[in-house]
Protein backbone atom coordinates (compact mmCIF):
# COMPACT_ATOMS: atom_id res chain seq x y z
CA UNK A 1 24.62 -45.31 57.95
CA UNK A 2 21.90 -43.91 56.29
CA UNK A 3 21.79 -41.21 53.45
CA UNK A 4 18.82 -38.65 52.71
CA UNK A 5 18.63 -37.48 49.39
CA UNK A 6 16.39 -33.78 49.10
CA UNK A 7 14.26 -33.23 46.48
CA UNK A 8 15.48 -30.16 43.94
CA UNK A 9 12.47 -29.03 43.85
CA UNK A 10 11.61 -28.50 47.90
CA UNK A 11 15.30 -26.90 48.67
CA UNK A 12 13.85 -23.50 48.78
CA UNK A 13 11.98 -22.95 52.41
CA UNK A 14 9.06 -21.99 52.78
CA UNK A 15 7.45 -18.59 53.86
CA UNK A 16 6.60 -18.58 57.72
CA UNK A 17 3.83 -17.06 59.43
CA UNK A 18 5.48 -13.78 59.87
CA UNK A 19 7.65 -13.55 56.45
CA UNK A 20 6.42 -10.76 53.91
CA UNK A 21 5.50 -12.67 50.69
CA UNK A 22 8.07 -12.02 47.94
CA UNK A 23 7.60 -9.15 45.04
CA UNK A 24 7.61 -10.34 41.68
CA UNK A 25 10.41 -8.68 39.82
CA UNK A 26 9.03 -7.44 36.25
CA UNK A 27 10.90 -8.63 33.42
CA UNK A 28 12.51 -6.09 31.17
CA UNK A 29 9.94 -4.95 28.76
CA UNK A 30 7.11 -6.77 30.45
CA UNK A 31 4.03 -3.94 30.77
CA UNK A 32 2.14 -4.07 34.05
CA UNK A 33 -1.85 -4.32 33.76
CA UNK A 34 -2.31 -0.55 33.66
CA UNK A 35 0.19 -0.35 30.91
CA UNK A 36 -1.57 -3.23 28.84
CA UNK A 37 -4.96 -1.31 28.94
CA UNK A 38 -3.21 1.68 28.12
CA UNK A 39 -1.85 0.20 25.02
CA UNK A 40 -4.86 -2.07 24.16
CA UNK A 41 -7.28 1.29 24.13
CA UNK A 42 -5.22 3.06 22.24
CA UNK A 43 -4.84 0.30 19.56
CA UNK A 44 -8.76 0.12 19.79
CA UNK A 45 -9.04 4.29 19.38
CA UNK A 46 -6.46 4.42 16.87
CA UNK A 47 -8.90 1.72 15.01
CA UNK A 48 -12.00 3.42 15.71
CA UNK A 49 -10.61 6.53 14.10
CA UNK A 50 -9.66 4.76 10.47
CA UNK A 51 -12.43 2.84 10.26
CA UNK A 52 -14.83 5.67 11.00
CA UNK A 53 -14.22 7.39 7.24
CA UNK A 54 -15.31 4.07 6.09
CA UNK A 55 -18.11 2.98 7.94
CA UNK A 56 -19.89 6.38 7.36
CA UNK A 57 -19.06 5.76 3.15
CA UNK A 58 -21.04 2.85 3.49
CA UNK A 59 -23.63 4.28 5.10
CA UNK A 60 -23.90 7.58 3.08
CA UNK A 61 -24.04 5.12 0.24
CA UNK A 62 -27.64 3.64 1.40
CA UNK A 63 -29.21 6.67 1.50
CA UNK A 64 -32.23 6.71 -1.36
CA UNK A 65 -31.53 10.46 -2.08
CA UNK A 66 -28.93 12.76 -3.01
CA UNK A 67 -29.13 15.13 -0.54
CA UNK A 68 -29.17 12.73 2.40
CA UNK A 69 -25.83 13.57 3.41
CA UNK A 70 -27.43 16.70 4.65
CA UNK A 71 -29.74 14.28 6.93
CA UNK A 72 -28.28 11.48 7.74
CA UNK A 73 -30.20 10.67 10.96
CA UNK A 74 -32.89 9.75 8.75
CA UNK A 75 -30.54 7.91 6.26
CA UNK A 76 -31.35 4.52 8.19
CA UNK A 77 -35.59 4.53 8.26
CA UNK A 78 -34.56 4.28 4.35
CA UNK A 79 -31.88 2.48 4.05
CA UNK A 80 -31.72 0.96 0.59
CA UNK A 81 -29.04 -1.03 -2.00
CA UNK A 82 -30.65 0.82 -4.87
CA UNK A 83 -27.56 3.73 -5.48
CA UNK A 84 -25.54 -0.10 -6.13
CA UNK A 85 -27.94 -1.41 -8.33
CA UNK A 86 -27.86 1.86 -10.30
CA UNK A 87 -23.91 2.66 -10.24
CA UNK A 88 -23.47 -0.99 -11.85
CA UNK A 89 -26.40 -0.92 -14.35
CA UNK A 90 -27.12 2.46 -15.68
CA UNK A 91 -23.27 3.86 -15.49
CA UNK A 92 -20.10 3.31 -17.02
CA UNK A 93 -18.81 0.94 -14.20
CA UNK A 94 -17.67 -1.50 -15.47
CA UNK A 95 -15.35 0.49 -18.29
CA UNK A 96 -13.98 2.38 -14.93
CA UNK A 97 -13.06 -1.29 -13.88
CA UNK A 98 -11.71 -2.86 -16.95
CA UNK A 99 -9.55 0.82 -17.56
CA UNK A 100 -8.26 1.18 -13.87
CA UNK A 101 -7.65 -2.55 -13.69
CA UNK A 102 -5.35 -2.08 -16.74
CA UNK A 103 -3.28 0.88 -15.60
CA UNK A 104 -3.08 -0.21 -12.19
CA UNK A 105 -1.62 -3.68 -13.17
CA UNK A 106 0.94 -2.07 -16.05
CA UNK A 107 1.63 0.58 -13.62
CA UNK A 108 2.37 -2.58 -10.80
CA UNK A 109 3.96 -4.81 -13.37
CA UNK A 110 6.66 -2.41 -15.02
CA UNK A 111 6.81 -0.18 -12.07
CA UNK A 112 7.79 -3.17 -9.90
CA UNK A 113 10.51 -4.40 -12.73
CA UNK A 114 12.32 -1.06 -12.98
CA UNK A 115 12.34 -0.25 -9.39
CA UNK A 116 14.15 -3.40 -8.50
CA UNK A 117 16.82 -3.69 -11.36
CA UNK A 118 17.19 -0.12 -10.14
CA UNK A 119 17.46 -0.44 -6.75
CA UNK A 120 19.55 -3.85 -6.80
CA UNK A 121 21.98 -2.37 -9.08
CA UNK A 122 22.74 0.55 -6.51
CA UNK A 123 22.45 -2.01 -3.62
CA UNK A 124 25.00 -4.53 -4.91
CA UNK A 125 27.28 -2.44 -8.01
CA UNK A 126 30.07 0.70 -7.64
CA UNK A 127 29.58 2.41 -10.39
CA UNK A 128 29.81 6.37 -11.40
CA UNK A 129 27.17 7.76 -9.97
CA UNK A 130 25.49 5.63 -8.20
CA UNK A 131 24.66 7.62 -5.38
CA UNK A 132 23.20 10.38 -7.05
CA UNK A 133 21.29 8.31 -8.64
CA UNK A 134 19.16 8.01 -5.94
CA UNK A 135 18.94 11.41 -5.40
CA UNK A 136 18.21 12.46 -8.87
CA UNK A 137 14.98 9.95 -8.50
CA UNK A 138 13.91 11.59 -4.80
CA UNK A 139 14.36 15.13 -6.80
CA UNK A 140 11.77 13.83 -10.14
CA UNK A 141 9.41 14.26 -6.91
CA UNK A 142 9.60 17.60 -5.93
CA UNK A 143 8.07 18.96 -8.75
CA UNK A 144 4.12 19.89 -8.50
CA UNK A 145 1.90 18.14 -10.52
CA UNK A 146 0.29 21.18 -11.83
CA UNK A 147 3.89 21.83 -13.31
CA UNK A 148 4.75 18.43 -15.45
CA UNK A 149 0.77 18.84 -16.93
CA UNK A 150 1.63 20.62 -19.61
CA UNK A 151 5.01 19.55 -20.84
CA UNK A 152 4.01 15.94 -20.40
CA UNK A 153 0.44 16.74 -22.50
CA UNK A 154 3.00 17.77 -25.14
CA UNK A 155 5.41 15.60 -25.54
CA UNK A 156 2.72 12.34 -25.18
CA UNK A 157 0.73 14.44 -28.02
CA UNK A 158 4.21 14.20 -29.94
CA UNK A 159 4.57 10.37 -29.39
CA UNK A 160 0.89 9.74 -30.49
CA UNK A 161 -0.39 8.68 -26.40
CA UNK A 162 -3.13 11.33 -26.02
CA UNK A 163 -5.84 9.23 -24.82
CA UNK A 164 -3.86 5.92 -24.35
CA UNK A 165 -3.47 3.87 -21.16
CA UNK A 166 0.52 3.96 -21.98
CA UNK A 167 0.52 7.27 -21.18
CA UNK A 168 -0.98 6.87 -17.83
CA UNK A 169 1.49 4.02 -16.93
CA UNK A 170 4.23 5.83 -18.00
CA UNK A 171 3.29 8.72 -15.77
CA UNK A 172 2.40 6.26 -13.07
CA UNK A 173 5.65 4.79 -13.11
CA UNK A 174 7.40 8.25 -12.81
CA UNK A 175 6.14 8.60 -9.84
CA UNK A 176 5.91 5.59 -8.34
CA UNK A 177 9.45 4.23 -9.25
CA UNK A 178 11.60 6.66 -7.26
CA UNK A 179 10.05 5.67 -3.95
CA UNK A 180 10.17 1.91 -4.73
CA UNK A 181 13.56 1.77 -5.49
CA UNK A 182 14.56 3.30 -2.21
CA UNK A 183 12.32 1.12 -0.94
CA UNK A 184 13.93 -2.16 -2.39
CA UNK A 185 17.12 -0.84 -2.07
CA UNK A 186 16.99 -0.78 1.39
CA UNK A 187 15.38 -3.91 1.80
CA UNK A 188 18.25 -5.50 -0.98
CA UNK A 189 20.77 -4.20 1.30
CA UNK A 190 19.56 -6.80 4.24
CA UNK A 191 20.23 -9.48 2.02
CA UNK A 192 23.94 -11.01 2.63
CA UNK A 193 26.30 -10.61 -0.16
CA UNK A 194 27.16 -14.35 0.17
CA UNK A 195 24.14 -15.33 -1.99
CA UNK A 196 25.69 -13.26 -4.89
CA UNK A 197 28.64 -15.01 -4.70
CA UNK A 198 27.39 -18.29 -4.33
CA UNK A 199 25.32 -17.42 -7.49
CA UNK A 200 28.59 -16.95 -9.09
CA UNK A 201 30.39 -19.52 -8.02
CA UNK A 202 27.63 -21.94 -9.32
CA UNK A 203 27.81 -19.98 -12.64
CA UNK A 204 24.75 -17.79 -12.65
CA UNK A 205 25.62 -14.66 -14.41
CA UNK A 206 24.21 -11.48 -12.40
CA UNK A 207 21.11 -11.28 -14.08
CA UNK A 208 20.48 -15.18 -13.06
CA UNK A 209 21.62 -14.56 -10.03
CA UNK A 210 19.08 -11.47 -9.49
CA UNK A 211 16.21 -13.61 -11.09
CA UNK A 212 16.34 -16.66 -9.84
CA UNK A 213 18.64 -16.00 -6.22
CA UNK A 214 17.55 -12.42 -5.17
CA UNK A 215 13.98 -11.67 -5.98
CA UNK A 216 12.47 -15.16 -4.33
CA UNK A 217 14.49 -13.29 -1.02
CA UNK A 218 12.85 -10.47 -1.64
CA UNK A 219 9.54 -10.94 -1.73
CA UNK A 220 8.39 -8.87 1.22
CA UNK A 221 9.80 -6.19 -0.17
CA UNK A 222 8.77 -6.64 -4.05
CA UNK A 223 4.76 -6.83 -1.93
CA UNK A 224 5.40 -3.39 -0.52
CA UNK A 225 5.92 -1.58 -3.81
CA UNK A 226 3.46 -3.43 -5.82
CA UNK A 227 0.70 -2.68 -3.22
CA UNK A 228 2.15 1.42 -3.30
CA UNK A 229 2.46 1.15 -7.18
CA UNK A 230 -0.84 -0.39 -7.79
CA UNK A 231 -2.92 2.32 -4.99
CA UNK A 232 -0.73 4.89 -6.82
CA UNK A 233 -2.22 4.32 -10.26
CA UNK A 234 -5.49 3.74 -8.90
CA UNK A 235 -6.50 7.07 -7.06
CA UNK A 236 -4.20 9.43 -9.57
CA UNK A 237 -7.03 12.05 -10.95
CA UNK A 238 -4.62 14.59 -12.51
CA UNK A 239 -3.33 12.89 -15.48
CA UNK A 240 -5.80 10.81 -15.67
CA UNK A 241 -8.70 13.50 -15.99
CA UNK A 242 -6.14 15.59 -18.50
CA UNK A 243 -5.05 12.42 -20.97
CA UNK A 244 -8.39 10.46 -21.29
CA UNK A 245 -10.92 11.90 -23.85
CA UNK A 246 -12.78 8.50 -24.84
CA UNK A 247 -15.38 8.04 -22.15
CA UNK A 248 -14.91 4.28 -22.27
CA UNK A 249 -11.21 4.57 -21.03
CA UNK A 250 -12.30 6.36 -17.81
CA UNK A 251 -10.68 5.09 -14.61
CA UNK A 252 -12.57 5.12 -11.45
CA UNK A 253 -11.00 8.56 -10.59
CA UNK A 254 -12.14 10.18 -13.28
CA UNK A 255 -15.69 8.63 -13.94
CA UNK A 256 -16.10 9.73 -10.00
CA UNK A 257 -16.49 13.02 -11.45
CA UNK A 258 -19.43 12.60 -14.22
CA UNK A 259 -21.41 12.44 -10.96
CA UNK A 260 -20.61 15.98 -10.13
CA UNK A 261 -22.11 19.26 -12.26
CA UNK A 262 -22.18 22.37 -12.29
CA UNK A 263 -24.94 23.33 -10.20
CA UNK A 264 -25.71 19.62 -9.07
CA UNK A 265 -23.94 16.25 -7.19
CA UNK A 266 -24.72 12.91 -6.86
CA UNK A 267 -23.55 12.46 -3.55
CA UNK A 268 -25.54 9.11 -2.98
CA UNK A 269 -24.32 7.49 -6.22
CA UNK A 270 -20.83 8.65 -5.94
CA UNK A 271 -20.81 7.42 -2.13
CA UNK A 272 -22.03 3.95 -3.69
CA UNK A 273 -19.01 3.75 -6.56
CA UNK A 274 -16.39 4.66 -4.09
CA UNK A 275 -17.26 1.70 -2.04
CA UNK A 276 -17.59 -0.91 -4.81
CA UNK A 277 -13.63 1.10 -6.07
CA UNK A 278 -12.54 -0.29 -2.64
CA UNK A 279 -13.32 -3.93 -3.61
CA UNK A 280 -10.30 -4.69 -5.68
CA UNK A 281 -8.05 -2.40 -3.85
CA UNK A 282 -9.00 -4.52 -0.45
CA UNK A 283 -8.51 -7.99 -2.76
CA UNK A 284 -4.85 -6.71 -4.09
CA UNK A 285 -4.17 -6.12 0.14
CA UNK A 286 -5.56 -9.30 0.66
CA UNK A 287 -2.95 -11.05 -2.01
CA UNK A 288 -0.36 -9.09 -0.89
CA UNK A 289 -1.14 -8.70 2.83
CA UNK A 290 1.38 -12.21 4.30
CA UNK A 291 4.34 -9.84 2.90
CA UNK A 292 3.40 -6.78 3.42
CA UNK A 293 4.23 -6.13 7.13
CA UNK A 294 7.48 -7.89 6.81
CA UNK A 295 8.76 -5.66 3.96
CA UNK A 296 7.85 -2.64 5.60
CA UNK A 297 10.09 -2.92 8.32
CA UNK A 298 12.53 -4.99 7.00
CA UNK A 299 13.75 -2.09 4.30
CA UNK A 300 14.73 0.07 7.18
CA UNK A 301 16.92 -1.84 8.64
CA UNK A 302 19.98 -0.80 6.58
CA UNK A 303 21.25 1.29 4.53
């Protein structure tokens, strides 16, 4: 007696000569070919459309003359680095860079701090208050700028910060620090309350437990407000333009405008500086870039 053993693999029959080959069923959430190009094009308009702003900067910038903006067809029969050579050498450049680099980095540094004591202490401790805390920071921001000008002017002439960078960073912050506590709020809120105790039960107190359990978890996050803090204090022209008086403390927004006169504009040198201003802004992306995505979505996840 003889036993025959089928192979797994062949127990499904075959199609015959007059069976209708089988659809393929598509998987939830799987796109069909037309739906991929749809999405891929759009990607590569949506692209297109914030890199164009850029690419025509840089382009502007090579153009010899200040009124080339007017022409640019004939902007590349000309095309020249000389607006660069000029911006760095016969301007205050590099006293934009050394000021901006300073606010930007004490507007990062404490901004960063206070917004996550801030929005770990609402995340994780009941206290009076606590919720309109949060809404007393989102209302700081409904005030025009045009408004706080004045008052602030005064009371920073009071405290002896007229032409200071503390005054700048302390403005910075104000504005900054309300959306970055939401921000890390949120994203403290994903974290499981298990580490805190843990932290305790191992004897951390809660500001070693925040330090040294809590921020290393929160990294993504603590990436997404630096990079908002630091572009924050880098393009703000406001304060900036009404609290510096020494020319040497000029950030980039406000030596931008020694390029502009009353009857005249420097369009080609101004088109130059604002693409060498993108440098370090692109290098502080680049640095924070591995985090950045994560912490962006991750913040909105609860709470």
């Amino acid at each position: 007696m003889s036993t025959t053993t089928l192979d797994k693999t062949d127990t499904a029959p075959a199609p015959g000569p007059g069976t209708a080959p089988r659809r393929r069923v598509r998987r939830r959430g799987e796109r069909g070919p037309l739906g991929t190009a749809l999405l891929h094009g759009g990607l590569v308009l949506a692209g297109l459309v914030a890199l164009a702003p850029v690419a025509w900067l840089c382009y502007l910038s090579l153009g010899p003359d200040k009124e080339d903006y007017l022409h640019p067809s004939g902007i590349a029969g000309k095309a020249t680095f000389a607006n660069y050579s000029y911006v760095l050498q016969h301007t205050g450049f590099f006293d934009w860079f050394r000021s901006t680099m300073i606010v930007a980095l004490g507007t990062t540094l404490i901004g960063v701090f206070v917004a996550a004591t801030t929005g770990y202490a609402v995340s994780r401790m009941r206290f009076p208050g606590y919720k309109q805390l949060m809404w007393v920071l989102l209302l700081t921001q409904a005030f025009p700028i045009a408004i706080l000008i004045v008052p602030m002017y005064e009371i920073f002439s009071d405290l002896g910060l007229i032409d200071t960078y503390w005054s700048l960073i302390i403005i910075n912050c104000s504005t900054a620090v309300p959306y970055s506590a939401w921000l890390l709020k949120g994203y403290f809120d994903t974290i499981p309350f298990e580490i805190d105790e843990a932290g305790r039960v191992d004897g951390l107190s809660p500001f070693g437990t925040f330090f040294r359990l809590i921020l290393p978890l929160a990294r993504p996050g603590l990436a997404v407000a630096a990079f908002y803090n630091f572009i924050t204090a880098v393009g703000e022209v406001a304060f900036a333009t009404t609290f510096l008086l020494d020319d040497s403390k000029y950030t980039f927004a406000v030596g931008l405008q020694t390029f502009v006169s009353e009857h005249d504009a420097q369009w080609n040198y101004m088109a130059a500086t604002a693409v060498l201003i993108a440098i370090p802004v692109t290098v502080f992306f680049y640095l924070v870039q591995k985090n950045l995505v994560t912490g962006l979505t991750a913040g909105g996840t609860k709470g």
